[in-house]
PDB file of N, CA and C in Angstrom:
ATOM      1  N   UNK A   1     -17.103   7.756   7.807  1.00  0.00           N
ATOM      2  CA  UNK A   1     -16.258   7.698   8.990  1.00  0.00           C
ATOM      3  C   UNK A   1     -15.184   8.774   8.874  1.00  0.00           C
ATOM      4  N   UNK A   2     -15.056   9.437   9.563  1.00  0.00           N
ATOM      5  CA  UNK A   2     -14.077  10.411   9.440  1.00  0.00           C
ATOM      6  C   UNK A   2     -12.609   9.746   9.294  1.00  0.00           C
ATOM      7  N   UNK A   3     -11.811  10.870   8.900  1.00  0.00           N
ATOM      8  CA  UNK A   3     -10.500  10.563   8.755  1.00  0.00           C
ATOM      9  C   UNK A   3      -9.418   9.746  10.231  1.00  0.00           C
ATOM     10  N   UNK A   4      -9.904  11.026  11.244  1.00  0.00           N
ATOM     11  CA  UNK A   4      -8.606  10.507  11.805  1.00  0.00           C
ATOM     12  C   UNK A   4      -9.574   8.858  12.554  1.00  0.00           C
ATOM     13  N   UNK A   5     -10.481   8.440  12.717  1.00  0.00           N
ATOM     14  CA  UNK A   5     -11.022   7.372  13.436  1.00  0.00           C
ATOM     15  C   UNK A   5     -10.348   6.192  12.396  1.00  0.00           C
ATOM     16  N   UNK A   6     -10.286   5.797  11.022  1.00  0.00           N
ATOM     17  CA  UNK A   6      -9.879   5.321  10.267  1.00  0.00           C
ATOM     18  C   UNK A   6      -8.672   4.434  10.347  1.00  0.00           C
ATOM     19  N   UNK A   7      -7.445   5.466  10.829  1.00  0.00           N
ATOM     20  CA  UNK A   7      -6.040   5.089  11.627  1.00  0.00           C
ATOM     21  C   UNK A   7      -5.516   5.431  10.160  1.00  0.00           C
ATOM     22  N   UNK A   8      -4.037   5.012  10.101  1.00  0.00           N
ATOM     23  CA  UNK A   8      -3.278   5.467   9.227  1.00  0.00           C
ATOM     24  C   UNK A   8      -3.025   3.611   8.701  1.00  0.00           C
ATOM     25  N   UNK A   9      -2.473   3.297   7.285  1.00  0.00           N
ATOM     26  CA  UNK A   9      -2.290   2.109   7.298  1.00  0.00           C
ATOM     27  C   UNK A   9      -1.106   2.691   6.103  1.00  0.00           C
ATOM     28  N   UNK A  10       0.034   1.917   5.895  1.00  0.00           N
ATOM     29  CA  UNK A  10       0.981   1.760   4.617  1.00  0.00           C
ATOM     30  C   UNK A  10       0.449   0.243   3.839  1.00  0.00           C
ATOM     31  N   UNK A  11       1.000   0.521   2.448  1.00  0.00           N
ATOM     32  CA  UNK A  11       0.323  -0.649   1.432  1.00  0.00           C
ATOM     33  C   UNK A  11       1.183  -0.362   0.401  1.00  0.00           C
ATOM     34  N   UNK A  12       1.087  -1.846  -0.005  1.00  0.00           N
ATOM     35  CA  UNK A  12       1.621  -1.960  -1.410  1.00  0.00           C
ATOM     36  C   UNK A  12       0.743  -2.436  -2.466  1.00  0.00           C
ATOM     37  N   UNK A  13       0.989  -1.639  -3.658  1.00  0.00           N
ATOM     38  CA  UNK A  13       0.009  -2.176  -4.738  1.00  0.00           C
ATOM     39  C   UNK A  13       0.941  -3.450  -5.708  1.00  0.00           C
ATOM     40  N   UNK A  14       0.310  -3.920  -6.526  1.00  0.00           N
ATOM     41  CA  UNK A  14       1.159  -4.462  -7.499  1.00  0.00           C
ATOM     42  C   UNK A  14       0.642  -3.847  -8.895  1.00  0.00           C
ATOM     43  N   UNK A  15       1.451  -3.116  -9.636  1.00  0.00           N
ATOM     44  CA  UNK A  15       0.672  -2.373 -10.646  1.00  0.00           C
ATOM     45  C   UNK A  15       0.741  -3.383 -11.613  1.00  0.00           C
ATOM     46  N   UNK A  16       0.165  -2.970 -13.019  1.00  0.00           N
ATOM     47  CA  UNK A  16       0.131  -3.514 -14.294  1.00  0.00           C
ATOM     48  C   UNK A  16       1.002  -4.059 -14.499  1.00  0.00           C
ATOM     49  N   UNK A  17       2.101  -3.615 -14.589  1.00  0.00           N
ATOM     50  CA  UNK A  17       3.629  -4.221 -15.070  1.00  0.00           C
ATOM     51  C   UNK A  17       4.270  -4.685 -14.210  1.00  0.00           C
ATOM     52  N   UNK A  18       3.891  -5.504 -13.114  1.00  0.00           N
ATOM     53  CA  UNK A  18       4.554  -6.144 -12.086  1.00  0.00           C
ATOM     54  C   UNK A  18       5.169  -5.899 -11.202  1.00  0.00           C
ATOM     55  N   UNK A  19       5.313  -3.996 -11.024  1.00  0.00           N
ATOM     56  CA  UNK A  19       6.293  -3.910 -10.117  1.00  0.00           C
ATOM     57  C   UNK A  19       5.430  -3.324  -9.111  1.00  0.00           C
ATOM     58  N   UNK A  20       6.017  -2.899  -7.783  1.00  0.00           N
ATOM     59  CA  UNK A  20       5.086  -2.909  -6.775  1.00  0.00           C
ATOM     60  C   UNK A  20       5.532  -1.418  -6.153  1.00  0.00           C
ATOM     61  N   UNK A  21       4.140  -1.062  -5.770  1.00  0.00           N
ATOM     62  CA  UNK A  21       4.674   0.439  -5.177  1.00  0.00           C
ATOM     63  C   UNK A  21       3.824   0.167  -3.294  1.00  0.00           C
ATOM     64  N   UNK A  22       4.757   1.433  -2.729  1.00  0.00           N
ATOM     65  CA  UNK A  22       4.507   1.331  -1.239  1.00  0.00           C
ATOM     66  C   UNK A  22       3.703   2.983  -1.667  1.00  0.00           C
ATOM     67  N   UNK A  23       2.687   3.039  -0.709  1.00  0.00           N
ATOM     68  CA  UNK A  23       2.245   4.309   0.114  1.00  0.00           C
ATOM     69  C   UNK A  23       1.755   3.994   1.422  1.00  0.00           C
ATOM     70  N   UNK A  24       1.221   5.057   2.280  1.00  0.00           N
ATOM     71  CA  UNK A  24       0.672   5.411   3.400  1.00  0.00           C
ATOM     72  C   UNK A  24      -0.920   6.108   3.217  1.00  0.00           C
ATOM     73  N   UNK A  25      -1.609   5.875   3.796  1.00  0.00           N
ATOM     74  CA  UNK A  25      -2.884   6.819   3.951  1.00  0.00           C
ATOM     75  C   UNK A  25      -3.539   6.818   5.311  1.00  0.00           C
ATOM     76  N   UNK A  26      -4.324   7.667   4.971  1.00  0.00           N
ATOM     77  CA  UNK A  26      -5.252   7.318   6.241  1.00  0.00           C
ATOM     78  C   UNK A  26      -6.626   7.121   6.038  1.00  0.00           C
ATOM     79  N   UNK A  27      -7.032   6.845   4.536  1.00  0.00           N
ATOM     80  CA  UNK A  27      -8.085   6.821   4.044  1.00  0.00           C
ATOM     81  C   UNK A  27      -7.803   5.531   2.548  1.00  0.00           C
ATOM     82  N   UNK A  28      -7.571   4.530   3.615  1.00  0.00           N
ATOM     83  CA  UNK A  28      -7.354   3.269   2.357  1.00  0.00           C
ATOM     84  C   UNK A  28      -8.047   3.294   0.908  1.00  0.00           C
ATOM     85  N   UNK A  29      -9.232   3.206   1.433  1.00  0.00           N
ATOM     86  CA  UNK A  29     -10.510   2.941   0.235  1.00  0.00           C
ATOM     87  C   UNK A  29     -10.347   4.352  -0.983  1.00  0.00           C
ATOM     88  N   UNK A  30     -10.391   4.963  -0.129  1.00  0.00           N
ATOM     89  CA  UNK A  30     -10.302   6.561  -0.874  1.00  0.00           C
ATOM     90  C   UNK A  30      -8.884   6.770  -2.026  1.00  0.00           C
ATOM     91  N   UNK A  31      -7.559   6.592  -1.156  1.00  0.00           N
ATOM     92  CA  UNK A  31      -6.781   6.225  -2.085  1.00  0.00           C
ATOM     93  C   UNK A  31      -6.677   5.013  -3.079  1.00  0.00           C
ATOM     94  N   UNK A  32      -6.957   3.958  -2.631  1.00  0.00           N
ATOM     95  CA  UNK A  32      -6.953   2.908  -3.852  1.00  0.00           C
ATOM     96  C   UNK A  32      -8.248   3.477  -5.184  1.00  0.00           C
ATOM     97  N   UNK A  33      -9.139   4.496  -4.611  1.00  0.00           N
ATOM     98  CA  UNK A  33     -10.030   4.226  -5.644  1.00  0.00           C
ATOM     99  C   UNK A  33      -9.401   5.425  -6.519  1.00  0.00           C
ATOM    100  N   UNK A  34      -8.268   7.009  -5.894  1.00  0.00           N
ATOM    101  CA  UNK A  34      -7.794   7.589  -6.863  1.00  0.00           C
ATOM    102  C   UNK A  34      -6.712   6.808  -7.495  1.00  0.00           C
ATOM    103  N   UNK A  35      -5.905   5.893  -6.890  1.00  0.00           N
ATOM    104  CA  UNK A  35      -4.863   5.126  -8.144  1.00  0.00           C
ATOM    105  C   UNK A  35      -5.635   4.496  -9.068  1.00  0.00           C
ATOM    106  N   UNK A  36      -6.530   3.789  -8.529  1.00  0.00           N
ATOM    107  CA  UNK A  36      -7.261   3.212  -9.851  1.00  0.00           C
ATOM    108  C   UNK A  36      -7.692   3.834 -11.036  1.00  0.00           C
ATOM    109  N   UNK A  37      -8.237   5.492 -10.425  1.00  0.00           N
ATOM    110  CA  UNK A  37      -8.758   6.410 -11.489  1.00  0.00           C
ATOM    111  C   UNK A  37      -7.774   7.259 -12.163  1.00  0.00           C
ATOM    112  N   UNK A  38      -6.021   6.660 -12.098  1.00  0.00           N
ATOM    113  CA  UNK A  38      -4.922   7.283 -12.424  1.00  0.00           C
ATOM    114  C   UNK A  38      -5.037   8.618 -12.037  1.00  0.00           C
ATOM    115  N   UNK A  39      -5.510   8.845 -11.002  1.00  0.00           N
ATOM    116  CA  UNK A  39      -5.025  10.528  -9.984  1.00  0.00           C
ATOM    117  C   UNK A  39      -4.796  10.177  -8.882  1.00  0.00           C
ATOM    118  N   UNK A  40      -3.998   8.896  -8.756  1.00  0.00           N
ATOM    119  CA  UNK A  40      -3.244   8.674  -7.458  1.00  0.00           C
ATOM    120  C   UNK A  40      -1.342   9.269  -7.665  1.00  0.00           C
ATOM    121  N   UNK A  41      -0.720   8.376  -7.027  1.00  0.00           N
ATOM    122  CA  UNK A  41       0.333   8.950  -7.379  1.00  0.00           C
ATOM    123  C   UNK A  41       1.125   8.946  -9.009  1.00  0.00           C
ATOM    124  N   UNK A  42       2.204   9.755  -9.637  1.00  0.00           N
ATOM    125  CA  UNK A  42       2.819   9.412 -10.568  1.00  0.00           C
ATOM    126  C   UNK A  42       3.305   8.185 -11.514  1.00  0.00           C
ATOM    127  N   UNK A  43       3.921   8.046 -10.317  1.00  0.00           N
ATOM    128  CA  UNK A  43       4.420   6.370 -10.551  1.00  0.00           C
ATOM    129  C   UNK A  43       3.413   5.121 -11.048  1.00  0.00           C
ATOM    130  N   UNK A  44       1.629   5.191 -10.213  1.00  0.00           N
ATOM    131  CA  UNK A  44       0.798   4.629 -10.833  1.00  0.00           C
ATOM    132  C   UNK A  44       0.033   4.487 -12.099  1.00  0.00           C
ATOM    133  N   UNK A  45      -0.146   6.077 -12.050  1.00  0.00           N
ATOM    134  CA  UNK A  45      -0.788   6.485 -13.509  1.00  0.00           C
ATOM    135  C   UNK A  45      -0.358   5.791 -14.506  1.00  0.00           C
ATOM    136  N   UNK A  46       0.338   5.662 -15.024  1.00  0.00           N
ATOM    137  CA  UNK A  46       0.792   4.928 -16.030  1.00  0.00           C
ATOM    138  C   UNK A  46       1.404   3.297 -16.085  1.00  0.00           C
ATOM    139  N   UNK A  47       0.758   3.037 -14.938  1.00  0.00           N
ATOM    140  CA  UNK A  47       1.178   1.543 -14.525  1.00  0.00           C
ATOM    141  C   UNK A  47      -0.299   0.649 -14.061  1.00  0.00           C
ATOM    142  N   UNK A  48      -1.422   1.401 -14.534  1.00  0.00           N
ATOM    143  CA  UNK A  48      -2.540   0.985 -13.932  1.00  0.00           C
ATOM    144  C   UNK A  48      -2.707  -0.362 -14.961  1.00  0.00           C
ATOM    145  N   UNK A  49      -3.313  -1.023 -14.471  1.00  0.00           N
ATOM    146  CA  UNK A  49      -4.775  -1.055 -12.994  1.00  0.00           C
ATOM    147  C   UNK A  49      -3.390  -1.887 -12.120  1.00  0.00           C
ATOM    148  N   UNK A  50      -3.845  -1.260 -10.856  1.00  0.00           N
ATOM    149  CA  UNK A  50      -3.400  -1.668  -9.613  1.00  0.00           C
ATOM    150  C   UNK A  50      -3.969  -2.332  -8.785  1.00  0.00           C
ATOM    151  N   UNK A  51      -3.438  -3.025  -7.790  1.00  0.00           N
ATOM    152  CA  UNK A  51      -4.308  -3.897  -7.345  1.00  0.00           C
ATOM    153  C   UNK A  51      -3.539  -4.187  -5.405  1.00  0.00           C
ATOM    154  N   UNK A  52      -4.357  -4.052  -4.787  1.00  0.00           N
ATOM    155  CA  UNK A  52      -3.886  -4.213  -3.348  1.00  0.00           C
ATOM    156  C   UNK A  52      -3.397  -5.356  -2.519  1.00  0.00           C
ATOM    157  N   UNK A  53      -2.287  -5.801  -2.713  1.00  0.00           N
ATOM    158  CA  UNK A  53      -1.794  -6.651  -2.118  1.00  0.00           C
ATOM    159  C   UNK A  53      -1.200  -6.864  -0.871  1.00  0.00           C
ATOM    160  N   UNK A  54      -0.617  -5.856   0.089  1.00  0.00           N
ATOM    161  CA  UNK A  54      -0.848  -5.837   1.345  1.00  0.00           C
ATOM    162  C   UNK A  54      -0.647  -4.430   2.053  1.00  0.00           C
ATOM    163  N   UNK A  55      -1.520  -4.582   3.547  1.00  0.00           N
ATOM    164  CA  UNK A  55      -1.460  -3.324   3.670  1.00  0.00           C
ATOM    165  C   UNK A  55      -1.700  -3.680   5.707  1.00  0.00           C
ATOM    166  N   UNK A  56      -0.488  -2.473   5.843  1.00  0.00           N
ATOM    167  CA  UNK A  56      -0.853  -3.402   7.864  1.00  0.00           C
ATOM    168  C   UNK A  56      -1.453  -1.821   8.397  1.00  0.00           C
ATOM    169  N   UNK A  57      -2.099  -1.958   9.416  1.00  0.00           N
ATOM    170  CA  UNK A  57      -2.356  -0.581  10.274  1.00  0.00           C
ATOM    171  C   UNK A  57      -1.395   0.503  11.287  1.00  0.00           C
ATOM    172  N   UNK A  58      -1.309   1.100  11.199  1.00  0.00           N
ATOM    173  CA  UNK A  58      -0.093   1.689  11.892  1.00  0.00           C
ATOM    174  C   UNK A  58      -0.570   2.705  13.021  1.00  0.00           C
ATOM    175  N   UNK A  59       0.162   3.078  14.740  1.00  0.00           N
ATOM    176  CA  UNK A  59      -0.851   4.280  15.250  1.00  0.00           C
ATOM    177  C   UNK A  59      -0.670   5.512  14.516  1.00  0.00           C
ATOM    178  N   UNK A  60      -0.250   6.039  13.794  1.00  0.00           N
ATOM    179  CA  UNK A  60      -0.279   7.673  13.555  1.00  0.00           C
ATOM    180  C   UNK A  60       0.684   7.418  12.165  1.00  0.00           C
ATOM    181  N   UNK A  61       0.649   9.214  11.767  1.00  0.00           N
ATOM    182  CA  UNK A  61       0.872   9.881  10.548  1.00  0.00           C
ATOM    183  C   UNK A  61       2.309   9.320  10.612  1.00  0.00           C
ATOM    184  N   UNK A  62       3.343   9.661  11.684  1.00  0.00           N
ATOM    185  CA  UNK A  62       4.425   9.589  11.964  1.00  0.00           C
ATOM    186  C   UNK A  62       4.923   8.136  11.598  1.00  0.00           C
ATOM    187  N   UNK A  63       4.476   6.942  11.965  1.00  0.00           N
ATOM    188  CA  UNK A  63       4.645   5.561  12.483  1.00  0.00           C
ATOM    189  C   UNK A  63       4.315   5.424  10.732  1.00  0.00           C
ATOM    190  N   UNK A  64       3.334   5.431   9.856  1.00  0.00           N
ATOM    191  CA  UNK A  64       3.021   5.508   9.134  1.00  0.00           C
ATOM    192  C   UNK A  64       3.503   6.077   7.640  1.00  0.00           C
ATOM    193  N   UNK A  65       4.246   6.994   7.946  1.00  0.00           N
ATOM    194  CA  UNK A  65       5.445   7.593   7.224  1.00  0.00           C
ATOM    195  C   UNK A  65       7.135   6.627   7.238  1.00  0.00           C
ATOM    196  N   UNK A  66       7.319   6.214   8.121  1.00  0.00           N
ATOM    197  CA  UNK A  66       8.576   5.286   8.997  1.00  0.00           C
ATOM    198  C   UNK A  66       8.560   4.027   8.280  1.00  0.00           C
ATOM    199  N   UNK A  67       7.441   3.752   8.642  1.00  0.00           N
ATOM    200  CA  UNK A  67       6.842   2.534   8.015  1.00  0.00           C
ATOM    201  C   UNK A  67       6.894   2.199   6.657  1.00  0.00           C
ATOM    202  N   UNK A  68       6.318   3.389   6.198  1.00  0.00           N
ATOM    203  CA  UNK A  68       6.439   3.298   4.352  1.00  0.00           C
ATOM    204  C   UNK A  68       7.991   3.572   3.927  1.00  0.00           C
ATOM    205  N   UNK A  69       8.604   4.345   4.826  1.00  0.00           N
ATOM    206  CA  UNK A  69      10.366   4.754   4.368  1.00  0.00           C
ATOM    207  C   UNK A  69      10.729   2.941   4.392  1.00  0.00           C
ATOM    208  N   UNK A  70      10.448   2.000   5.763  1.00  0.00           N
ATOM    209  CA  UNK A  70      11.272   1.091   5.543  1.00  0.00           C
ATOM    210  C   UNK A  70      10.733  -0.021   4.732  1.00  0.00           C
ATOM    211  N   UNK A  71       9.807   0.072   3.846  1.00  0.00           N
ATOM    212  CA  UNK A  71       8.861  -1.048   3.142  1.00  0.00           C
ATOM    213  C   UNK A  71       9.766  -0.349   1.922  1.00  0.00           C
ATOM    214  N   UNK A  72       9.763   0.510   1.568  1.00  0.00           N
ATOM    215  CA  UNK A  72      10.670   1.728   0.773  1.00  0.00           C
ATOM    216  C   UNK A  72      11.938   0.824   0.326  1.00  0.00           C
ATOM    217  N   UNK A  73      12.771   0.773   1.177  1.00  0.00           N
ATOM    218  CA  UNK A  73      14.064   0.305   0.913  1.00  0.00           C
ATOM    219  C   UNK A  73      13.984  -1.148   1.069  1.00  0.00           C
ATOM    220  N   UNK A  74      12.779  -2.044   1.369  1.00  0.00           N
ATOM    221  CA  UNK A  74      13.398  -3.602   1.174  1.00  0.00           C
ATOM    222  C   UNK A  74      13.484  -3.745  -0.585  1.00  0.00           C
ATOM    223  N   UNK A  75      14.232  -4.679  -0.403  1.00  0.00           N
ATOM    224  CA  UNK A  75      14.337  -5.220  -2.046  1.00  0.00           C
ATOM    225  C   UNK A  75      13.366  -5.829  -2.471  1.00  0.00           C
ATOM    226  N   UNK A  76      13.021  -5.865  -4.227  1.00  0.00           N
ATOM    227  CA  UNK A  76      11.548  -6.818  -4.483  1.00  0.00           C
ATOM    228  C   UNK A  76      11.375  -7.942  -3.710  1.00  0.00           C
ATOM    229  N   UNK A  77      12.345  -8.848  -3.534  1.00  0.00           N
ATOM    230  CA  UNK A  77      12.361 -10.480  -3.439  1.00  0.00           C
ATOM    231  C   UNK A  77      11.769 -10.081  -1.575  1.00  0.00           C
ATOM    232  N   UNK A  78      12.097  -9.155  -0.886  1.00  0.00           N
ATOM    233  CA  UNK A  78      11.410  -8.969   0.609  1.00  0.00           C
ATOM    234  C   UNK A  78      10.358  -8.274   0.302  1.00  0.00           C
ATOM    235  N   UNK A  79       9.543  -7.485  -0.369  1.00  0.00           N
ATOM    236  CA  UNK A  79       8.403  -7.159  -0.378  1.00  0.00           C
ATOM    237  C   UNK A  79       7.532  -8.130  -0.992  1.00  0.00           C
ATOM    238  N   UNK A  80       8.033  -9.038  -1.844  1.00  0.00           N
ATOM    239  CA  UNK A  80       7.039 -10.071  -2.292  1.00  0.00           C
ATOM    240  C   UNK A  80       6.906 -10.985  -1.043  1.00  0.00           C
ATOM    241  N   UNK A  81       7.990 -11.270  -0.406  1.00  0.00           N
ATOM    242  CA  UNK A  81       7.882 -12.246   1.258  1.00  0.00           C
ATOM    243  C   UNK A  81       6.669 -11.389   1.831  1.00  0.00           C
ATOM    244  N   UNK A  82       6.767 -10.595   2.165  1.00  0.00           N
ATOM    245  CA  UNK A  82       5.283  -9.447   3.179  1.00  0.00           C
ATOM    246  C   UNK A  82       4.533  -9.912   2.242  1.00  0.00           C
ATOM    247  N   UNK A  83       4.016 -10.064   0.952  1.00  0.00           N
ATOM    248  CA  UNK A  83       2.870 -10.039   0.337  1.00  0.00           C
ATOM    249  C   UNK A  83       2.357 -11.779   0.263  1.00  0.00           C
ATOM    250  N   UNK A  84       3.704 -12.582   0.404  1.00  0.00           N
ATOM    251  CA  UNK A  84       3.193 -14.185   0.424  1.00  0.00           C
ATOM    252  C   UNK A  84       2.600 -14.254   1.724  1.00  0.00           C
ATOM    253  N   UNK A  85       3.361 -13.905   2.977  1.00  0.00           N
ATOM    254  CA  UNK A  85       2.757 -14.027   4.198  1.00  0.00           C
ATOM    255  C   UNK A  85       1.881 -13.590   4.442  1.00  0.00           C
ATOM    256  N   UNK A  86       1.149 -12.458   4.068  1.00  0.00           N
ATOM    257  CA  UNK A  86      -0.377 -11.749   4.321  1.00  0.00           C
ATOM    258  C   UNK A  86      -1.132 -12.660   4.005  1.00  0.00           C
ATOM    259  N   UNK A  87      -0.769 -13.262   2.568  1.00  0.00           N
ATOM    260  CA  UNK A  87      -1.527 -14.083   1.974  1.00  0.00           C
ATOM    261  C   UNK A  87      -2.014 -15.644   2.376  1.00  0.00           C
ATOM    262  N   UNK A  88      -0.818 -16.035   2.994  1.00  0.00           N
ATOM    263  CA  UNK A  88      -1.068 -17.161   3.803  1.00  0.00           C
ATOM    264  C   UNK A  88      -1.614 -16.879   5.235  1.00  0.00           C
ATOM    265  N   UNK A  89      -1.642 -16.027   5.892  1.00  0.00           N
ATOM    266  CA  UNK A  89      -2.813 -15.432   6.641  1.00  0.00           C
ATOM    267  C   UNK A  89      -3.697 -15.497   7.119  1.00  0.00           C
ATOM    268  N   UNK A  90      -4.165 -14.792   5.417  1.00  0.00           N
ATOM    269  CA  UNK A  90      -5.727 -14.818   4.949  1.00  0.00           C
ATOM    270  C   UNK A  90      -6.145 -16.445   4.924  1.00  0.00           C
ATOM    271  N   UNK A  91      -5.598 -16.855   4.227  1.00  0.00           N
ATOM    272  CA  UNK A  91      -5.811 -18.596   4.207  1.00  0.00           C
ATOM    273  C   UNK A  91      -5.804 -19.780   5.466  1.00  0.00           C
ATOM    274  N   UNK A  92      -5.316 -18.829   6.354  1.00  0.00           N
ATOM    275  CA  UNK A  92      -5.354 -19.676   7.484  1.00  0.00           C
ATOM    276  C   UNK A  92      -6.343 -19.656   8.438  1.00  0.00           C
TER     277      UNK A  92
END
């Protein structure tokens, strides 16, 4: 499937050591499989194995960038809230 049909989505992983990182892509699968292979970002490499805990769709590069700035600045205790609620969600 090509890139731009895909859409753009932001996500958070929870790495090895518990702490959680935000990115953006527009190619989900593709990036989770370079963090996994530690040639994703910095911050992962050395925090692997990672693991995908939530991730929403966004329209564009722009919205998608915004998005990850304000997932960026919540504090752990609010990014773990986004990751309980996805989760209860899924369960519902």
């Amino acid at each position: 499937m090509p890139a731009a049909r895909r859409g753009w989505q932001v996500y958070l992983l929870r790495c090895g050591d518990g702490t959680l990182y935000a990115g953006a892509t527009n190619d989900l699968v593709a990036r989770l499989a370079r963090h996994a292979a530690g040639t994703g970002a910095r911050y992962t490499r050395s925090r692997l194995p990672v693991e995908l805990v939530w991730s929403v769709r966004v329209r564009g590069r722009g919205a998608a960038l915004r998005r990850e700035a304000a997932v960026k600045r919540l504090t752990r205790p609010e990014k773990l809230l986004l990751v309980a609620r996805a989760a209860a969600r899924r369960r519902a």
